[in-house]
C-alpha atoms as a PDB file:
ATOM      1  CA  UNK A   1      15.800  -1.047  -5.370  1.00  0.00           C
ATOM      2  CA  UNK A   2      12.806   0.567  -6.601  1.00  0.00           C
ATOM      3  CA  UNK A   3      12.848   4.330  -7.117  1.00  0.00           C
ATOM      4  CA  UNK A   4       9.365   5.411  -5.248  1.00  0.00           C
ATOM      5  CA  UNK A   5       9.155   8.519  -8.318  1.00  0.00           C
ATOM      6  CA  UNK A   6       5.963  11.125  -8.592  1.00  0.00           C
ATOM      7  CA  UNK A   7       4.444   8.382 -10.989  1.00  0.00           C
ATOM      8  CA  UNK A   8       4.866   5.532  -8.658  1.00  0.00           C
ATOM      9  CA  UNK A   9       0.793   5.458  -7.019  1.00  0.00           C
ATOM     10  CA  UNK A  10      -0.203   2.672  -4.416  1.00  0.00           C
ATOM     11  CA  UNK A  11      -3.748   1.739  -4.937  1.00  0.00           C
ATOM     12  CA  UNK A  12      -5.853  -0.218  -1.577  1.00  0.00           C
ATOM     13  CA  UNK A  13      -8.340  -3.057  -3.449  1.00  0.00           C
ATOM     14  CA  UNK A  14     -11.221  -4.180  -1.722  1.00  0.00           C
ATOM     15  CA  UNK A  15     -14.203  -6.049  -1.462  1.00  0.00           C
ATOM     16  CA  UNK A  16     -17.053  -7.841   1.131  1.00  0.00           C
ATOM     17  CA  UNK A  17     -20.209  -7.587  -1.156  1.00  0.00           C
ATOM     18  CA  UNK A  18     -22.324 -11.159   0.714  1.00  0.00           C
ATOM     19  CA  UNK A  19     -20.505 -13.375   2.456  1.00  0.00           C
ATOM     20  CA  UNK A  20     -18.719 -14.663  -0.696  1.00  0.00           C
ATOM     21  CA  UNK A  21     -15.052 -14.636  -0.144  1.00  0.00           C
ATOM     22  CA  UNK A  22     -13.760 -16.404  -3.531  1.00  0.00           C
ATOM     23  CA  UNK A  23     -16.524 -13.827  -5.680  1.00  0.00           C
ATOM     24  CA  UNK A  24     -15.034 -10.974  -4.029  1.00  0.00           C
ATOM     25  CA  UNK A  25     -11.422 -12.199  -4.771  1.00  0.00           C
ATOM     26  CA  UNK A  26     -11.856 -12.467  -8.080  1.00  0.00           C
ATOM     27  CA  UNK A  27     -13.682  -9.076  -8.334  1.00  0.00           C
ATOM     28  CA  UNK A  28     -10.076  -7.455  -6.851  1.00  0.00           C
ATOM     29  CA  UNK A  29      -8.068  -9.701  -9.344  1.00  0.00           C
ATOM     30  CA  UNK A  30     -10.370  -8.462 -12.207  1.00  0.00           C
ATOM     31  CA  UNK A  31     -10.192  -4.792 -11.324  1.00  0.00           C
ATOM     32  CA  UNK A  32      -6.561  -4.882 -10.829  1.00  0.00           C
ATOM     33  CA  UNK A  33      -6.032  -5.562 -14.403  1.00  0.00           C
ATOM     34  CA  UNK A  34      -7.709  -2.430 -15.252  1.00  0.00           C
ATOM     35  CA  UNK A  35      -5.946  -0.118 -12.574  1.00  0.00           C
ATOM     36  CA  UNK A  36      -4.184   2.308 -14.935  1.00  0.00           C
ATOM     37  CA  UNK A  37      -0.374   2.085 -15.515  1.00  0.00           C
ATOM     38  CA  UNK A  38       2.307  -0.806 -15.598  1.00  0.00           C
ATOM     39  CA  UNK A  39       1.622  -2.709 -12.834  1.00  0.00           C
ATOM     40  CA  UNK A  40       4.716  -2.906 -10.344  1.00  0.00           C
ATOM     41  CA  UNK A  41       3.917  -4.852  -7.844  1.00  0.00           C
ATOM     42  CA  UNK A  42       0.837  -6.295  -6.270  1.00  0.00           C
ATOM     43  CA  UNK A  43       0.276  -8.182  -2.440  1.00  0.00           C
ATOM     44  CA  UNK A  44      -1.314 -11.496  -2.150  1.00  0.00           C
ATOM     45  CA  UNK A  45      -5.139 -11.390  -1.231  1.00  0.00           C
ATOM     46  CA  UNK A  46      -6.286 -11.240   2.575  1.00  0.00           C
ATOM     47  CA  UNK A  47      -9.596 -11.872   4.426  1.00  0.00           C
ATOM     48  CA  UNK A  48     -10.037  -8.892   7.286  1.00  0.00           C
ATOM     49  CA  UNK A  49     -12.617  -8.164   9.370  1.00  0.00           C
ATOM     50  CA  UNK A  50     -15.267  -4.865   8.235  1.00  0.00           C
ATOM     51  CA  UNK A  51     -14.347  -1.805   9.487  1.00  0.00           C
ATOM     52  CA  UNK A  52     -15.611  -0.503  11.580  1.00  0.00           C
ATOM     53  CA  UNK A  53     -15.916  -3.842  13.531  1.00  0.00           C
ATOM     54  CA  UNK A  54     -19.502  -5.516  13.180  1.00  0.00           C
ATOM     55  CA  UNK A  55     -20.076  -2.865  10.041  1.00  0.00           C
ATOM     56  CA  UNK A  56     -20.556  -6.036   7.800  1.00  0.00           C
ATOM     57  CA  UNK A  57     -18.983  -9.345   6.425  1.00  0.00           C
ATOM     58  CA  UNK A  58     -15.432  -9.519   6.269  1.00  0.00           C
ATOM     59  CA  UNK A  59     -13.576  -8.053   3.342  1.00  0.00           C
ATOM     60  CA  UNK A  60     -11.170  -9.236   1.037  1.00  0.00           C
ATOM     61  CA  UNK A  61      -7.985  -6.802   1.074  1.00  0.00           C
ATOM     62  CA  UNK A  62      -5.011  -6.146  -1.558  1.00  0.00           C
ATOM     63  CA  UNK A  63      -2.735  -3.336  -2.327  1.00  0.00           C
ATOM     64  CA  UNK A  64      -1.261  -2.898  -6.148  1.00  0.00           C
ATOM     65  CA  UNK A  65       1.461  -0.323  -7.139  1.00  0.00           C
ATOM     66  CA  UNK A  66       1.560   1.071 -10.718  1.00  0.00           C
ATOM     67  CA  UNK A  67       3.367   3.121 -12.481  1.00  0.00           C
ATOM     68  CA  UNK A  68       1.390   6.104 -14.120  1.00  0.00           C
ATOM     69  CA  UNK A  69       1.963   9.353 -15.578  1.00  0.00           C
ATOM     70  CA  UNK A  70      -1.576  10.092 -14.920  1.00  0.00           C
ATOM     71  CA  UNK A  71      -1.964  13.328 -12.743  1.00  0.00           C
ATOM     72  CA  UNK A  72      -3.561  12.585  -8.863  1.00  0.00           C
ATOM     73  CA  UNK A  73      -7.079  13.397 -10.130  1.00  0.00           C
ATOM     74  CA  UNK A  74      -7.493  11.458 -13.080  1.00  0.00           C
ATOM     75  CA  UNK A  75      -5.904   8.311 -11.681  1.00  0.00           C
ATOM     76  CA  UNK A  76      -9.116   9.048  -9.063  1.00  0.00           C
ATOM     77  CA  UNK A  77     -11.396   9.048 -11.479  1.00  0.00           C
ATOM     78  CA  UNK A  78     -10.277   6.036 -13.281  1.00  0.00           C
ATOM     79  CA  UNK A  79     -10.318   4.142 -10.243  1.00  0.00           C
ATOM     80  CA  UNK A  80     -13.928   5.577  -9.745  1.00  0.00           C
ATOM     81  CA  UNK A  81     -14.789   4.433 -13.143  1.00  0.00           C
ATOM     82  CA  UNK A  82     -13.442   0.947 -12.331  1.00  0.00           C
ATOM     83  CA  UNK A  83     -15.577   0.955  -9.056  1.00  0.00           C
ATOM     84  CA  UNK A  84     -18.956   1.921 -10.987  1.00  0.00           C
ATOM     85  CA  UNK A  85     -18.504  -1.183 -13.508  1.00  0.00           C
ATOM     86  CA  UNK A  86     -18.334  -3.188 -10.551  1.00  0.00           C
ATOM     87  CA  UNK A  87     -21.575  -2.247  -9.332  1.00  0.00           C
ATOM     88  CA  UNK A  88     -20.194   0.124  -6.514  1.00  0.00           C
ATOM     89  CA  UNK A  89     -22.515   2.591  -5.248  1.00  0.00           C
ATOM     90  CA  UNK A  90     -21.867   5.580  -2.722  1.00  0.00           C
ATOM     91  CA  UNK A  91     -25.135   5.333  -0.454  1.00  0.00           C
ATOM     92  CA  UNK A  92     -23.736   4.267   2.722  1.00  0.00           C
ATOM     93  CA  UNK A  93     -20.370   5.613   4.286  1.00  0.00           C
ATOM     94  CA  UNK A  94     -18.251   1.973   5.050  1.00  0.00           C
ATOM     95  CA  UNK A  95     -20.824   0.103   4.135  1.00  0.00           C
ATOM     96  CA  UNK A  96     -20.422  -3.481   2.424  1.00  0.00           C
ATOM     97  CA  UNK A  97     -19.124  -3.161  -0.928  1.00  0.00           C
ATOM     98  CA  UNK A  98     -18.766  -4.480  -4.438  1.00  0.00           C
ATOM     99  CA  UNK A  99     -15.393  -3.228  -4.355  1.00  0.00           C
ATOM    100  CA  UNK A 100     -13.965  -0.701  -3.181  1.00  0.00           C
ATOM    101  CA  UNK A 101     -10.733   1.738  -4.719  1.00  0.00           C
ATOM    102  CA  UNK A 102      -8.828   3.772  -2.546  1.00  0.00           C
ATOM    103  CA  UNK A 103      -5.835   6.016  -3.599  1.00  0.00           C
ATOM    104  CA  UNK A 104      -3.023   5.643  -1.149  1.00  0.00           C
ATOM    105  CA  UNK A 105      -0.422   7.762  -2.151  1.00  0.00           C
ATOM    106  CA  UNK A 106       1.563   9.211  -5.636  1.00  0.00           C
ATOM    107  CA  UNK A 107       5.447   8.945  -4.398  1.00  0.00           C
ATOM    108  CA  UNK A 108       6.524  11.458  -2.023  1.00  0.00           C
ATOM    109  CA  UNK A 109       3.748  13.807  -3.164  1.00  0.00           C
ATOM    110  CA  UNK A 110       1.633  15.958  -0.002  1.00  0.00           C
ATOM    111  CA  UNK A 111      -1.908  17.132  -1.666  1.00  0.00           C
ATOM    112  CA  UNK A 112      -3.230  19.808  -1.164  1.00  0.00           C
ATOM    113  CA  UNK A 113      -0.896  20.620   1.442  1.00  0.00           C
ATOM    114  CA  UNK A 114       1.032  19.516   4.777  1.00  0.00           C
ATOM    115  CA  UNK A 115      -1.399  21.303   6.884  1.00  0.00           C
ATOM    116  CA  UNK A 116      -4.444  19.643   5.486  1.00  0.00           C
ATOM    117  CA  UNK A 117      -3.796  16.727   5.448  1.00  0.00           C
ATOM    118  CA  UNK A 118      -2.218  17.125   9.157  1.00  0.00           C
ATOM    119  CA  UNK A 119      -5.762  18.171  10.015  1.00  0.00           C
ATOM    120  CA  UNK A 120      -7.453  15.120   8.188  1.00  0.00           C
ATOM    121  CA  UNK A 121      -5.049  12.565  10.320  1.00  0.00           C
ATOM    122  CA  UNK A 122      -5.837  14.038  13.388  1.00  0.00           C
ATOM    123  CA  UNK A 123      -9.389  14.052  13.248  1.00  0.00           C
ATOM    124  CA  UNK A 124     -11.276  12.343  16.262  1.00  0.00           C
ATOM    125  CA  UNK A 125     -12.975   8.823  15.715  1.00  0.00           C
ATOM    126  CA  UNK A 126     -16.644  10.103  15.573  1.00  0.00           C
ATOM    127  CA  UNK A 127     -15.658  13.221  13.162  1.00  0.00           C
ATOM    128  CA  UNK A 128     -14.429  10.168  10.696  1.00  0.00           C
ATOM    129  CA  UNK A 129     -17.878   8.254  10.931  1.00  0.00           C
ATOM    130  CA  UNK A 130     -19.316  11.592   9.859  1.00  0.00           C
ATOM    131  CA  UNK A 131     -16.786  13.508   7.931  1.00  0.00           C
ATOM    132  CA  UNK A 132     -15.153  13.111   4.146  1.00  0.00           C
ATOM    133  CA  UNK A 133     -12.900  15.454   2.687  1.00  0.00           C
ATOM    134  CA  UNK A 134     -14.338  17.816  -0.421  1.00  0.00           C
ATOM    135  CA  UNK A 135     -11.144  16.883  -1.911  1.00  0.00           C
ATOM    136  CA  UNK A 136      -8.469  14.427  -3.022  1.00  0.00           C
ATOM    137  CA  UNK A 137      -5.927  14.099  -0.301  1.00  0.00           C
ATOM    138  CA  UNK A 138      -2.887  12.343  -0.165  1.00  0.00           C
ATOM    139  CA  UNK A 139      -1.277  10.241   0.977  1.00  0.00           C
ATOM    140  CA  UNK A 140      -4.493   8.875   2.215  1.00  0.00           C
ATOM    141  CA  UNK A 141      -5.229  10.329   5.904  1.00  0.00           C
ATOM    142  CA  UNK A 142      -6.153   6.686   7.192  1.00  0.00           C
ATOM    143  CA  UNK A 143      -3.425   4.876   5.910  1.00  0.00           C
ATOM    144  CA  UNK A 144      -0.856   4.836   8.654  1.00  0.00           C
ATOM    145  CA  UNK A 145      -4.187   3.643  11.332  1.00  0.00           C
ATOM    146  CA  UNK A 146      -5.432   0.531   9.102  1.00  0.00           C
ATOM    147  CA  UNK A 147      -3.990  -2.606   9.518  1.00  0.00           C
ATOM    148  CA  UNK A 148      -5.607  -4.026   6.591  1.00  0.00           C
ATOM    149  CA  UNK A 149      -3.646  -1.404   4.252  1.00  0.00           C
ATOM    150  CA  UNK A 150      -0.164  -2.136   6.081  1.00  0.00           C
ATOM    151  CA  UNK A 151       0.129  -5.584   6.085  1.00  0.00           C
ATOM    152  CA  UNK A 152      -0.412  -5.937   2.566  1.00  0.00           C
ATOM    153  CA  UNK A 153       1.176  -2.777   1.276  1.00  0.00           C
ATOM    154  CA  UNK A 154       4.303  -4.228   3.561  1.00  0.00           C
ATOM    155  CA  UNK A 155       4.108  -7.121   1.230  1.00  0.00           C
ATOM    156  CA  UNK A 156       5.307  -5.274  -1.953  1.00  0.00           C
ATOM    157  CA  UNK A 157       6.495  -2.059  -1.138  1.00  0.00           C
ATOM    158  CA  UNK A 158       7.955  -1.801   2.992  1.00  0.00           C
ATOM    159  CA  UNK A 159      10.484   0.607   1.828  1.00  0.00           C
ATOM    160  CA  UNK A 160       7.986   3.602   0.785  1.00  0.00           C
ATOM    161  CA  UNK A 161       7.932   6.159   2.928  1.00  0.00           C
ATOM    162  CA  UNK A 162       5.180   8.327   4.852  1.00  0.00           C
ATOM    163  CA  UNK A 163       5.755  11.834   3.507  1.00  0.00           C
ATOM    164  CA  UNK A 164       4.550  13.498   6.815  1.00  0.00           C
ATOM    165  CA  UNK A 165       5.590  11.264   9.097  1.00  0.00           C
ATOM    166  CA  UNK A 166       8.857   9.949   7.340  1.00  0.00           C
ATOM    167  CA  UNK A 167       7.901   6.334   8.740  1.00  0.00           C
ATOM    168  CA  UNK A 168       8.328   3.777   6.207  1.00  0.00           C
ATOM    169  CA  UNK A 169       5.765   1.195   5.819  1.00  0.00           C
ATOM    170  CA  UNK A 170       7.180  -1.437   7.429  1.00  0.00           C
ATOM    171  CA  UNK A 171       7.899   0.400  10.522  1.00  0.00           C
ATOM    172  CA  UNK A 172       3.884   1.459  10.665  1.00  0.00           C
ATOM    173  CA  UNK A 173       3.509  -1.864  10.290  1.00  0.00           C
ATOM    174  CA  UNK A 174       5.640  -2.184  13.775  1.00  0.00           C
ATOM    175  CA  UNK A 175       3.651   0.126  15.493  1.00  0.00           C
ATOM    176  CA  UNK A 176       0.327  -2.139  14.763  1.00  0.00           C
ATOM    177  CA  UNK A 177      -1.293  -3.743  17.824  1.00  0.00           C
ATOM    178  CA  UNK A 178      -0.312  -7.585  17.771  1.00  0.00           C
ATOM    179  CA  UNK A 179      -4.599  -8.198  18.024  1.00  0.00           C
ATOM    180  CA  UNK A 180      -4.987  -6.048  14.819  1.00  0.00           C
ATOM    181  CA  UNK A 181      -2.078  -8.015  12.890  1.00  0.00           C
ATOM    182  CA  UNK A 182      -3.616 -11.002  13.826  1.00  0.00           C
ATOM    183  CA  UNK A 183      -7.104 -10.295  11.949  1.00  0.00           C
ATOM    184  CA  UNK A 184      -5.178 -10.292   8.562  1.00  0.00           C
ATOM    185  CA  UNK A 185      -5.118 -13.395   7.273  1.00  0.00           C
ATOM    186  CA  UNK A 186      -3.736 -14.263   3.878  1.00  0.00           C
ATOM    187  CA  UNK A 187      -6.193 -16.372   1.988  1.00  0.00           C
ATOM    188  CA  UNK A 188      -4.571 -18.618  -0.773  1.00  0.00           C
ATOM    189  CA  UNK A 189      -3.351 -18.025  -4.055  1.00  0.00           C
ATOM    190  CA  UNK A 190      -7.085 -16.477  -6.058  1.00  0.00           C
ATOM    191  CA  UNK A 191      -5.760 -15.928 -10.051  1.00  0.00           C
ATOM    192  CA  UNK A 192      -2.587 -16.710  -9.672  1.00  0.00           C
ATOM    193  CA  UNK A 193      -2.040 -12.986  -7.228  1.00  0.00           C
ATOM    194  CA  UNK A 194       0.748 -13.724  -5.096  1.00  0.00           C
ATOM    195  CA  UNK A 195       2.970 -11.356  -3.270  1.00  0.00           C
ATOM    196  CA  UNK A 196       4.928  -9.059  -6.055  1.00  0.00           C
ATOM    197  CA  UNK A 197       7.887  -7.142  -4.469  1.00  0.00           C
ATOM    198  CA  UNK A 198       9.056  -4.007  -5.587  1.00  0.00           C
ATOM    199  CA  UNK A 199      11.610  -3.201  -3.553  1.00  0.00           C
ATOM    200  CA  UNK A 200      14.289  -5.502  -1.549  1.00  0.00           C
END
């Protein structure tokens, strides 16, 4: 079984840039290949609707672990820098995107603190529309809600752990709505990505 270390980062891929499902694959397959690190394991691809609901076409979805001895920060920034070759540009909060890079989580790590990022999980639906944090936190204070994280992070890594809630994925997974499971749905095999376990 897979060790889930303070270099192990999970990494959300997106995209929904037109209505163009296979261009926005292969923009996630591409931009996985420069993700920093040795690749550990990486979901299949998956077609889900925008969020929030009606916000635009649907995306395509993947989640990729790595390896990295990068500190929290700079594996942001390289993600960043990854984004802005792909065209990505930060006018619009959820609007459509070229692709989209979000840090999920670095092992077991809690940054800056438990009772930030307590305070970031808990905020209300409208507050979210409006509100992004000043600063990197982690794990990512959406993850456990989104249904088009879980499913595909449950592909490769179920066995990682929350570190606030001590829930590991594939019990958030559990505690999805059956309608919200249901709007995942794994396209076929785009460059050869299929589901890559890391842990048994």
């Amino acid at each position: 079984m897979a060790r889930f270390e303070s270099s192990f980062y999970l990494v959300a891929l997106g995209a929904n840039l037109g209505n163009a499902v296979a261009f926005n694959a292969q923009a996630i397959v591409a931009a996985a290949h420069r993700v920093p690190g040795r690749v550990a394991g990486m979901s299949r691809l998956y077609r889900t609707p925008a969020y929030p609901k009606g916000a635009g076409p649907d995306f395509v979805n993947a989640v990729l672990a790595t390896y990295c001895s990068l500190p929290p920060a700079a594996m942001l920034r390289a993600l960043h820098a990854i984004e802005a070759r792909h065209g990505r540009r930060r006018d619009r909060r959820w609007g459509a995107r070229s692709l989209d890079l979000d840090l999920l989580g670095r092992g077991a790590i809690v940054r800056p603190d438990r009772a930030v990022l307590k305070g970031w999980i808990g905020l209300d639906p409208e507050r979210q529309a409006q509100e992004a944090p000043g600063e990197l936190i982690l794990p990512h204070p959406r993850l456990q809600d989104r249904a088009f994280v879980l499913v595909p992070l449950a592909g490769i890594a179920a066995g990682w752990r929350h570190p606030l809630s001590g829930r590991r994925v594939a019990e958030m997974v559990s505690r999805l709505s059956g309608a919200d499971r249901r709007e995942i749905r794994p396209l076929g095999a785009v460059g050869g990505v299929v589901n890559r376990k890391i842990d048994r």
